[in-house]
C-alpha atoms as a PDB file:
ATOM      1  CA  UNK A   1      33.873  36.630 -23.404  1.00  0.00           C
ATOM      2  CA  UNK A   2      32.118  33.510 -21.333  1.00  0.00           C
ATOM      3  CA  UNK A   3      34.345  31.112 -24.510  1.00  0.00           C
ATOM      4  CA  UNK A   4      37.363  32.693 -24.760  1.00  0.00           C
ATOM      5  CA  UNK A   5      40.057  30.548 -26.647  1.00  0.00           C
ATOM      6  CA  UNK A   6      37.199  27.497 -26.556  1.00  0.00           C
ATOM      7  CA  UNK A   7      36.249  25.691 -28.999  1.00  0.00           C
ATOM      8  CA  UNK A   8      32.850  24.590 -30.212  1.00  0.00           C
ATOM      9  CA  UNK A   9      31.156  22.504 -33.178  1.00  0.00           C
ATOM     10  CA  UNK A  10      28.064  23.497 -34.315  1.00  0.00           C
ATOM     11  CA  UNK A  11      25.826  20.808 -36.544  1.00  0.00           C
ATOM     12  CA  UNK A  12      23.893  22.378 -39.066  1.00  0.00           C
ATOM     13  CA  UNK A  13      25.777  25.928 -39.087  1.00  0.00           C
ATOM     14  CA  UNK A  14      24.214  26.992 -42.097  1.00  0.00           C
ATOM     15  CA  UNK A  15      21.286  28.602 -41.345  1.00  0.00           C
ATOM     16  CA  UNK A  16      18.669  29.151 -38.401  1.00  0.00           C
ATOM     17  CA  UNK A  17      19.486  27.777 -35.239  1.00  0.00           C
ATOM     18  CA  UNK A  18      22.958  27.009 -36.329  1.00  0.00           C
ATOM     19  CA  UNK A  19      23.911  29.611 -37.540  1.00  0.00           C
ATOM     20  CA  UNK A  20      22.603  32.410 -34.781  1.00  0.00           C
ATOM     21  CA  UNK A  21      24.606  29.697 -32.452  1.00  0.00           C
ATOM     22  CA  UNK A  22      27.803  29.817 -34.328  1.00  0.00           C
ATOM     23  CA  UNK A  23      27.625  33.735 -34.520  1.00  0.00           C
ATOM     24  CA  UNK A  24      26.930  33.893 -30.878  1.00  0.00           C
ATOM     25  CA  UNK A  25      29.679  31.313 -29.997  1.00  0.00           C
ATOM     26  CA  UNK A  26      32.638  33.766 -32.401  1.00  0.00           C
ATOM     27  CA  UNK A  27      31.223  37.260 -30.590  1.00  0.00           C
ATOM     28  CA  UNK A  28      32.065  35.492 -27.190  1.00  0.00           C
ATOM     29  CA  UNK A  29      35.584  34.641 -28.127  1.00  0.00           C
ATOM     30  CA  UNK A  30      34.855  31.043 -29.110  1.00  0.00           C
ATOM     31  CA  UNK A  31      36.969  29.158 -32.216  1.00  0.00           C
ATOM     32  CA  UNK A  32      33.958  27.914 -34.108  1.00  0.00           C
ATOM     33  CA  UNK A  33      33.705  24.965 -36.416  1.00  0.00           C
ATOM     34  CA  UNK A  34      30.820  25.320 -38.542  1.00  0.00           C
ATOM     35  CA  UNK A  35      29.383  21.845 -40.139  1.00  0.00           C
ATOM     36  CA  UNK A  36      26.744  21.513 -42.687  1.00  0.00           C
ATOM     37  CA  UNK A  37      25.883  19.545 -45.577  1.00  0.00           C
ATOM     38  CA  UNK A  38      24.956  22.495 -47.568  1.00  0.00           C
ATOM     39  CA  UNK A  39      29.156  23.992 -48.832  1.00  0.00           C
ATOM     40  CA  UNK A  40      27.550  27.675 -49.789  1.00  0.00           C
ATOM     41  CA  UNK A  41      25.671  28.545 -46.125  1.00  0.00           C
ATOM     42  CA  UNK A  42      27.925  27.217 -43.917  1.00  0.00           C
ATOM     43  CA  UNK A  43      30.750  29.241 -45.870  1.00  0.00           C
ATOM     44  CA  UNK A  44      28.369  32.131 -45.471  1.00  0.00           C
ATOM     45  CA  UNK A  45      28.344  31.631 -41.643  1.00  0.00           C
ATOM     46  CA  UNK A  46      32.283  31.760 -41.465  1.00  0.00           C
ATOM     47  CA  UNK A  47      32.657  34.588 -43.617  1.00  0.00           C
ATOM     48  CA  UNK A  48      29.665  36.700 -41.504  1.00  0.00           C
ATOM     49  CA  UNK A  49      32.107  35.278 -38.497  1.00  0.00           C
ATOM     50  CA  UNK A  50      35.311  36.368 -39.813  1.00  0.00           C
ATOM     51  CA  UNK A  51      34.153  39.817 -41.172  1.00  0.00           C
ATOM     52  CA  UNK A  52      33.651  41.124 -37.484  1.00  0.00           C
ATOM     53  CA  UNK A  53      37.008  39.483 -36.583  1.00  0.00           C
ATOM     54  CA  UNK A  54      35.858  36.251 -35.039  1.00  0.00           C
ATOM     55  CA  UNK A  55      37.371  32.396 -35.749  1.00  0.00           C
ATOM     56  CA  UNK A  56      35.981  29.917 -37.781  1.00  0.00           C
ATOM     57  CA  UNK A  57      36.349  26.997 -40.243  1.00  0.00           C
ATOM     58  CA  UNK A  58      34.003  25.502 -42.113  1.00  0.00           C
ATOM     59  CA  UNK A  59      33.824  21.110 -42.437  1.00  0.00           C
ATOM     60  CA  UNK A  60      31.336  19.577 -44.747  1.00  0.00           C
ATOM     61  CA  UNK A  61      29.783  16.801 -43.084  1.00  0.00           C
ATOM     62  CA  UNK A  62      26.786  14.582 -43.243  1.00  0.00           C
ATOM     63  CA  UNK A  63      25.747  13.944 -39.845  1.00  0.00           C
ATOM     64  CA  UNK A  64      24.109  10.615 -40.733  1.00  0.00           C
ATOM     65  CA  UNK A  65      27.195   9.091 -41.538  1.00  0.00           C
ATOM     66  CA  UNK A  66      29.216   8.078 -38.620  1.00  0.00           C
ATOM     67  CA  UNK A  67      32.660   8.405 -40.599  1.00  0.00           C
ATOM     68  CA  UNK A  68      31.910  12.040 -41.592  1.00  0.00           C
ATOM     69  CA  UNK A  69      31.063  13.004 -37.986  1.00  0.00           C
ATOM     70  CA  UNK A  70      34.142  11.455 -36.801  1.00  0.00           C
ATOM     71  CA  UNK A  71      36.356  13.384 -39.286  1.00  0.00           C
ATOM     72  CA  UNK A  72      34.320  16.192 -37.968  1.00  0.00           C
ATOM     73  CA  UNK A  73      35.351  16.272 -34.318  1.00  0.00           C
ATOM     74  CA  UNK A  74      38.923  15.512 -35.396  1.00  0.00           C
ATOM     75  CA  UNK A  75      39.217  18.227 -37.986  1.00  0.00           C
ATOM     76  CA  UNK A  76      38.383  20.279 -35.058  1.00  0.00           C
ATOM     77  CA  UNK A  77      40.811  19.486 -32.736  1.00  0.00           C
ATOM     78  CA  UNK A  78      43.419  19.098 -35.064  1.00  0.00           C
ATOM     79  CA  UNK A  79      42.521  22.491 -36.329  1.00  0.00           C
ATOM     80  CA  UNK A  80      42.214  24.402 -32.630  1.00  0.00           C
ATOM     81  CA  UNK A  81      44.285  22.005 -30.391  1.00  0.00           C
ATOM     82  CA  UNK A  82      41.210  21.134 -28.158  1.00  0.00           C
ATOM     83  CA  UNK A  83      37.272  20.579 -27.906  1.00  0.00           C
ATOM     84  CA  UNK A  84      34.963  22.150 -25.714  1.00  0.00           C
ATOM     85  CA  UNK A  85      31.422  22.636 -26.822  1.00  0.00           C
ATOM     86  CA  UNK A  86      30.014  19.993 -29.570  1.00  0.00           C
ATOM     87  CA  UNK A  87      26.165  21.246 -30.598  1.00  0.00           C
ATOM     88  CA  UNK A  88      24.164  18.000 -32.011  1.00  0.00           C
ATOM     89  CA  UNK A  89      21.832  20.437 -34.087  1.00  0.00           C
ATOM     90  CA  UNK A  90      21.393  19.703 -37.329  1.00  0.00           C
ATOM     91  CA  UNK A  91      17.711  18.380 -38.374  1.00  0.00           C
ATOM     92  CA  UNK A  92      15.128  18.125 -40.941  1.00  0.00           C
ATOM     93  CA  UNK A  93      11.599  17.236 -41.034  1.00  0.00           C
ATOM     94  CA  UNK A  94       9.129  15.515 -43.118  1.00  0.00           C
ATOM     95  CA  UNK A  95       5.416  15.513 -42.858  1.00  0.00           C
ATOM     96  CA  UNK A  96       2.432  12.890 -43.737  1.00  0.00           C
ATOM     97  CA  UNK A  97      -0.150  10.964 -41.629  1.00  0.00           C
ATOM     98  CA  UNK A  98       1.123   8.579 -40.096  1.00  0.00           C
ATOM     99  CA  UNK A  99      -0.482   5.638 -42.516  1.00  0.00           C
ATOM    100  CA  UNK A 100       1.275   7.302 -45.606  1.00  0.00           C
ATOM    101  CA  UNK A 101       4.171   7.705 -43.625  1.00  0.00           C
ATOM    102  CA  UNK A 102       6.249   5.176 -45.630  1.00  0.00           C
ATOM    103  CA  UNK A 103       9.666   3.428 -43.951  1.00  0.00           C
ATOM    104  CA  UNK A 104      11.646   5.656 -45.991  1.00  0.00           C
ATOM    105  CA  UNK A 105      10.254   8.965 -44.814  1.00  0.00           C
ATOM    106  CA  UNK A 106      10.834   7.636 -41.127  1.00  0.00           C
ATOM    107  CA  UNK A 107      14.567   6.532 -41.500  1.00  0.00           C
ATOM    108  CA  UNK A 108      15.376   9.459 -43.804  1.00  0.00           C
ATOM    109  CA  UNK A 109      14.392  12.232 -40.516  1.00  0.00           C
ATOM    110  CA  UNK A 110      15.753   9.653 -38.144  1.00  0.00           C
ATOM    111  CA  UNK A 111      19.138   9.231 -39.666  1.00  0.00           C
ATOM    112  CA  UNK A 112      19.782  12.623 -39.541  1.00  0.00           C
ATOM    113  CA  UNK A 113      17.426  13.644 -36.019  1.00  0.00           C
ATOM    114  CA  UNK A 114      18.096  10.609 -34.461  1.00  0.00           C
ATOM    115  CA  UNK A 115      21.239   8.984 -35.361  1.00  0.00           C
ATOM    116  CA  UNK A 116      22.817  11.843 -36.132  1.00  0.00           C
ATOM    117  CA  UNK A 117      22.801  13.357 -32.327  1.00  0.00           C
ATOM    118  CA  UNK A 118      23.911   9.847 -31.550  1.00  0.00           C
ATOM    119  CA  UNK A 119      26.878  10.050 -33.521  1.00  0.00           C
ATOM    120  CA  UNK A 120      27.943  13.546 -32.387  1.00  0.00           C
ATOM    121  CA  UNK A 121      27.301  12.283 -28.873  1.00  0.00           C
ATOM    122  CA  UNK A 122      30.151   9.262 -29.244  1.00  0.00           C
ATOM    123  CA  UNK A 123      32.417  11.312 -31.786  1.00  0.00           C
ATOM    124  CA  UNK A 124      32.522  14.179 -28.996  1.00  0.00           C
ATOM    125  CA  UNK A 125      32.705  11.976 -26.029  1.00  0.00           C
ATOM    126  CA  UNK A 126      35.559   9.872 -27.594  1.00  0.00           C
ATOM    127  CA  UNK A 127      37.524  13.228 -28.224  1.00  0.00           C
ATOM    128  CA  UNK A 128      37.090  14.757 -25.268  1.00  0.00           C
ATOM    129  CA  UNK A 129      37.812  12.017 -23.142  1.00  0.00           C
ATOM    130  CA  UNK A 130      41.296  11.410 -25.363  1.00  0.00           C
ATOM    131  CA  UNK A 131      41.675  14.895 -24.844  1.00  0.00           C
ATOM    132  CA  UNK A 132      41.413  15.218 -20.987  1.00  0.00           C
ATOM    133  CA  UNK A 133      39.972  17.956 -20.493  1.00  0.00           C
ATOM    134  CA  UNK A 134      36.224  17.869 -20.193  1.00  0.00           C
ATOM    135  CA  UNK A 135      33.691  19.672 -22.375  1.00  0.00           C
ATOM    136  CA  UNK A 136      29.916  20.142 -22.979  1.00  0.00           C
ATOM    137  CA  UNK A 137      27.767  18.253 -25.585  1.00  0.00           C
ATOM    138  CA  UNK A 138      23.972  19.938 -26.409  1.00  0.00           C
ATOM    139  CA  UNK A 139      21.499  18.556 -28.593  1.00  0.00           C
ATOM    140  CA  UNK A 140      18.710  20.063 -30.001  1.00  0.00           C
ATOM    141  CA  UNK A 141      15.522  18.086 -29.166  1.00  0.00           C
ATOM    142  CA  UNK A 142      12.289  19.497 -29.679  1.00  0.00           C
ATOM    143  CA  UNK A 143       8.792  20.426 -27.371  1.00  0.00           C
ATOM    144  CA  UNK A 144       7.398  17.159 -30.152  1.00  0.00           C
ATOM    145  CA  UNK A 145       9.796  15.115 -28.226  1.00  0.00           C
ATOM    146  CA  UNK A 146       7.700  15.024 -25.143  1.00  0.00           C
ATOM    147  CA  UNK A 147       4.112  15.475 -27.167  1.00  0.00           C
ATOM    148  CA  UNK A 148       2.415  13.338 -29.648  1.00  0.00           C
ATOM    149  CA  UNK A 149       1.481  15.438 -32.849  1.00  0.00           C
ATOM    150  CA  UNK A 150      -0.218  14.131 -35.619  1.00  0.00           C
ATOM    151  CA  UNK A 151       1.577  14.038 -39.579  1.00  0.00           C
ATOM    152  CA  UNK A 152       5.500  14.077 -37.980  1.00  0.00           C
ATOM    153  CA  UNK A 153       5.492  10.696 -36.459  1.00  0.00           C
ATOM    154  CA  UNK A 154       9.141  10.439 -37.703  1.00  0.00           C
ATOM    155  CA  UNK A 155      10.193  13.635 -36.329  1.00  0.00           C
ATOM    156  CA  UNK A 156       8.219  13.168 -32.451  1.00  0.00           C
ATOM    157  CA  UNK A 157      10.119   9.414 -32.292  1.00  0.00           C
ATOM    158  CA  UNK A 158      13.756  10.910 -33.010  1.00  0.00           C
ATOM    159  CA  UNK A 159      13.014  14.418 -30.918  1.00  0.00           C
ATOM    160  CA  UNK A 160      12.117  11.965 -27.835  1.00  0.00           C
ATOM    161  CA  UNK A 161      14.905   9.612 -28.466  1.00  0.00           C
ATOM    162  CA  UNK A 162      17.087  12.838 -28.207  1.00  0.00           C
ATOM    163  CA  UNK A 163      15.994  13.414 -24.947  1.00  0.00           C
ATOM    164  CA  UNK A 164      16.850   9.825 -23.730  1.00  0.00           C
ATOM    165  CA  UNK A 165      20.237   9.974 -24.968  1.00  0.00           C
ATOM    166  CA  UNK A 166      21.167  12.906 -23.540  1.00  0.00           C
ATOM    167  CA  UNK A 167      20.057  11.320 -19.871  1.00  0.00           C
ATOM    168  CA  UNK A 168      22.186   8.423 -20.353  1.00  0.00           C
ATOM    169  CA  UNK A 169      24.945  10.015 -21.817  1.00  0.00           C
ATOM    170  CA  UNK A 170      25.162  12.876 -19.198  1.00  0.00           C
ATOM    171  CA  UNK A 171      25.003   9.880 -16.899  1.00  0.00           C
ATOM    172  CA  UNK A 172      27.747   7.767 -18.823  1.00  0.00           C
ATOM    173  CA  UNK A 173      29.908  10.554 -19.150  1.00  0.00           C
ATOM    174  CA  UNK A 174      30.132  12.488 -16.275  1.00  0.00           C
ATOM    175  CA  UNK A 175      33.556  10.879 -14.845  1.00  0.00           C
ATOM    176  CA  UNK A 176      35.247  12.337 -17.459  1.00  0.00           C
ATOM    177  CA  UNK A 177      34.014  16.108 -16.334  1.00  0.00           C
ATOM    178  CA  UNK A 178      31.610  15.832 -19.676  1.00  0.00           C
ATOM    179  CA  UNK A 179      28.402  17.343 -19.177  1.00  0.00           C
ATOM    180  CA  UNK A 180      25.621  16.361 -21.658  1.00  0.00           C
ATOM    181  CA  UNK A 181      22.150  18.472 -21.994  1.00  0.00           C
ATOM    182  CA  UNK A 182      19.503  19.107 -24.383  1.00  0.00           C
ATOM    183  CA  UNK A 183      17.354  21.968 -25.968  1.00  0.00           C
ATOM    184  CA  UNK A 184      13.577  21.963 -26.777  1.00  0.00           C
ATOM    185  CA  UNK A 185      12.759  24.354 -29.133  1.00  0.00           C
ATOM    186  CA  UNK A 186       9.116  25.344 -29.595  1.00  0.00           C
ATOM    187  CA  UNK A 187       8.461  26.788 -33.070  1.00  0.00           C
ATOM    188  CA  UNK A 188      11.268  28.850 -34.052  1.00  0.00           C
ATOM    189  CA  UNK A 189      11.353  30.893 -37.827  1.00  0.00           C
ATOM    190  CA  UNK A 190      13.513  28.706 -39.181  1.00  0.00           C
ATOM    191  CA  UNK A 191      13.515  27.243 -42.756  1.00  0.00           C
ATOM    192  CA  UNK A 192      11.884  23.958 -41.289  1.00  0.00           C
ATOM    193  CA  UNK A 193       8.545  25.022 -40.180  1.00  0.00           C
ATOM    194  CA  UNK A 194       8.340  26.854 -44.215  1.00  0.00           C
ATOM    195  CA  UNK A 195       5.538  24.153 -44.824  1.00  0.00           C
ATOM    196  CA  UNK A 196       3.383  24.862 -42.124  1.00  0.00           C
ATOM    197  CA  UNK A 197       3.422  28.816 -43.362  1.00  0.00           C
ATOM    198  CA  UNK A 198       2.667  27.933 -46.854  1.00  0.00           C
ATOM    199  CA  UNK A 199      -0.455  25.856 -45.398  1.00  0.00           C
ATOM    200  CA  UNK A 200      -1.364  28.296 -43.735  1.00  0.00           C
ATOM    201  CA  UNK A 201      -1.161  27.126 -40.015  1.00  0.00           C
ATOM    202  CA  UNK A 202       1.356  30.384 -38.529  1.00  0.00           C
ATOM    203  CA  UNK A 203      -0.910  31.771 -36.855  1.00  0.00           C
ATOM    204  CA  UNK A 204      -2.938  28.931 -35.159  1.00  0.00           C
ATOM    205  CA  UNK A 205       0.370  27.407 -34.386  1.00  0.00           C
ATOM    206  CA  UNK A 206       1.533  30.705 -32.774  1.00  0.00           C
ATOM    207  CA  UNK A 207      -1.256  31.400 -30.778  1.00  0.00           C
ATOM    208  CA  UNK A 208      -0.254  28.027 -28.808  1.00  0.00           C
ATOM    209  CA  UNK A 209       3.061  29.824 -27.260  1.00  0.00           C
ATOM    210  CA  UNK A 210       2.168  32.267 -24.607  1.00  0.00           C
ATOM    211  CA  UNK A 211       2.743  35.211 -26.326  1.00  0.00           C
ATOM    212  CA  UNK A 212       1.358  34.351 -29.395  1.00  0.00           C
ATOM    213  CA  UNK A 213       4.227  34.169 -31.825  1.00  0.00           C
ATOM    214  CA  UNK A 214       6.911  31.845 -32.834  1.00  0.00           C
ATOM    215  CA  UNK A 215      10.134  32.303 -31.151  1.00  0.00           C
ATOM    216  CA  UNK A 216      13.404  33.437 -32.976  1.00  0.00           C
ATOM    217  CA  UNK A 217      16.656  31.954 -33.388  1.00  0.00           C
ATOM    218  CA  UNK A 218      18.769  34.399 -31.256  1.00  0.00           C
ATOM    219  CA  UNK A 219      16.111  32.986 -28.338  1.00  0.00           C
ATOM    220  CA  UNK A 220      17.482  29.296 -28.206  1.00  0.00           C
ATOM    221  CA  UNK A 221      21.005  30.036 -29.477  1.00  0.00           C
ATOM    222  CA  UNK A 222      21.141  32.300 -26.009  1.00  0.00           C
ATOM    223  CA  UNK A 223      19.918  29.582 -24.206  1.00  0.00           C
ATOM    224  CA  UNK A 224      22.028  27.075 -25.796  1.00  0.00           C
ATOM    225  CA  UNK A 225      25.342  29.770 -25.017  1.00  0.00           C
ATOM    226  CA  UNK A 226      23.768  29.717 -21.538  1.00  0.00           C
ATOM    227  CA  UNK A 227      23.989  25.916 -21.004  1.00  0.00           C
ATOM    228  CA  UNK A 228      27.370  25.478 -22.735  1.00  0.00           C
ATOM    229  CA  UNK A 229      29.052  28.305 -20.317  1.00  0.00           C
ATOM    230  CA  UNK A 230      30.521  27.449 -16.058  1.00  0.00           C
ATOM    231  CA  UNK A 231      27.251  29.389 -14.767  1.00  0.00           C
ATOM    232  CA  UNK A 232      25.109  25.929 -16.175  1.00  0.00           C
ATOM    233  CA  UNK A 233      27.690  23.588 -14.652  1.00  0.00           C
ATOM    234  CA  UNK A 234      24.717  21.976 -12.635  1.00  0.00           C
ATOM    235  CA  UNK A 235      22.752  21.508 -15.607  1.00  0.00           C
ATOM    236  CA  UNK A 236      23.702  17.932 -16.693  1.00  0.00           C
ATOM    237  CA  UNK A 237      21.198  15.058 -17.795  1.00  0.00           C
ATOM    238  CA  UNK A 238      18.191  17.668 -18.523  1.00  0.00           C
ATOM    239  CA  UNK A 239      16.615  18.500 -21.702  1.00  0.00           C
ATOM    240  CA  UNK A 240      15.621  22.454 -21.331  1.00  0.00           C
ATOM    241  CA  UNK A 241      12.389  23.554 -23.235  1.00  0.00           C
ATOM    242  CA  UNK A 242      12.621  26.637 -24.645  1.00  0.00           C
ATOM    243  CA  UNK A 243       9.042  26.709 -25.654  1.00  0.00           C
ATOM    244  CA  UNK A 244       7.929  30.360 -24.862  1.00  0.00           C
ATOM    245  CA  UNK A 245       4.776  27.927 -22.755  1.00  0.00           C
ATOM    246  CA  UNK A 246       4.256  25.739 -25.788  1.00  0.00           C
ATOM    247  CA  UNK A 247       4.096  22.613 -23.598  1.00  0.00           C
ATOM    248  CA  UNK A 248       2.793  24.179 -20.793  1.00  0.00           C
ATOM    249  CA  UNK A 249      -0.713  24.221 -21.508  1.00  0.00           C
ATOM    250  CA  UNK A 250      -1.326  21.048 -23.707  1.00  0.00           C
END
């Protein structure tokens, strides 16, 4: 019970990453806050919590809107007294070449990849530092933060940024005990890589991680648990890729 009586915020609770996160977060004692945009799934998530005895709430909450976020982190702690773990996850993509790529494709994955993180990052930081205690803040970044790939030109510039703001934040925030990491997923079977399976690109995609297959959800939510718990205390500043070797040969 690594989170007993802690409590954490997971973006994008709903479904995939989230989701596994939150589940993992309740079987390990934690008080979990589970945020989506979507009402129905992130209800889901707190009633698959509570039905094997674990703690959660749901918020609503666009991540893309500053305000929203905000009410977020204080629901939380006005809910559970305290805040320990915030986990910047929600995303979306969007896919196109890069010259039909138009301005609104780019801010609509960057308001949410992007400023999103950014705004879970100050909302969290704010609290916890108000709140004395310390905590842990995790985004989710991505392996296309730190390589180029052709038709998500939104997605690689956010994923990247994500990485850079969790370096300066980990930097900017460690006085008040608040350490600040990220995760790099490779591909994970999630609802998000649905349009590379209906183009039929699984399996040349998978045969890029080393053993040949996307990775799962439970495989970055442990991580994540991992980073979020005392034993990562000198993890602080990096972004950890949880790529299965999807980087590692490129």
């Amino acid at each position: 019970m690594r989170f007993d009586n802690k409590v954490a915020i997971i973006t994008g609770g709903g479904s995939g990453i989230g989701r596994e996160t939150c589940l993992k977060f309740a079987q390990e004692g934690a008080k979990v806050v589970v945020a989506d945009y979507n009402e129905a799934t992130g209800q889901e998530t707190v009633d698959m919590i509570k039905a094997f005895g674990g703690e959660a709430s749901f918020k609503r909450a666009d991540v893309g809107d500053f305000e929203q976020v905000e009410s977020l982190v204080n629901f939380a702690s006005a809910t559970y007294g305290r805040l320990d773990v915030m986990f910047n996850n929600a995303g979306i993509g969007a896919t196109a070449p890069l010259l039909q790529h138009s301005p609104e494709m780019y801010h609509k994955v960057t308001r949410i990849n992007q400023d999103g993180v950014y705004y879970g990052i100050l909302a969290a930081g704010r609290k916890m530092q108000e709140l004395g205690h310390g905590g842990t803040i995790i985004n989710t970044a991505s392996v296309m933060g730190f390589l180029a790939s052709s038709n998500i030109f939104g997605y690689n510039v956010a994923k990247a940024a994500v990485v850079m703001m969790s370096q300066v934040a980990a930097l900017e925030l460690a006085p008040y005990h608040i350490r600040v990491v990220g995760v790099a997923p490779g591909f994970v079977h999630t609802n998000i890589v649905k349009g590379l399976k209906d183009r039929g690109m699984e399996d040349p995609i998978a045969q890029k991680h080393m053993h040949g297959e996307f990775l799962n959800s439970e495989q970055i939510a442990d991580t994540v648990l991992f980073l979020a718990s005392d034993a990562a205390s000198g993890i602080n500043g990096s972004t950890i890729k949880v790529d299965d070797g999807y980087a590692s040969f490129k």
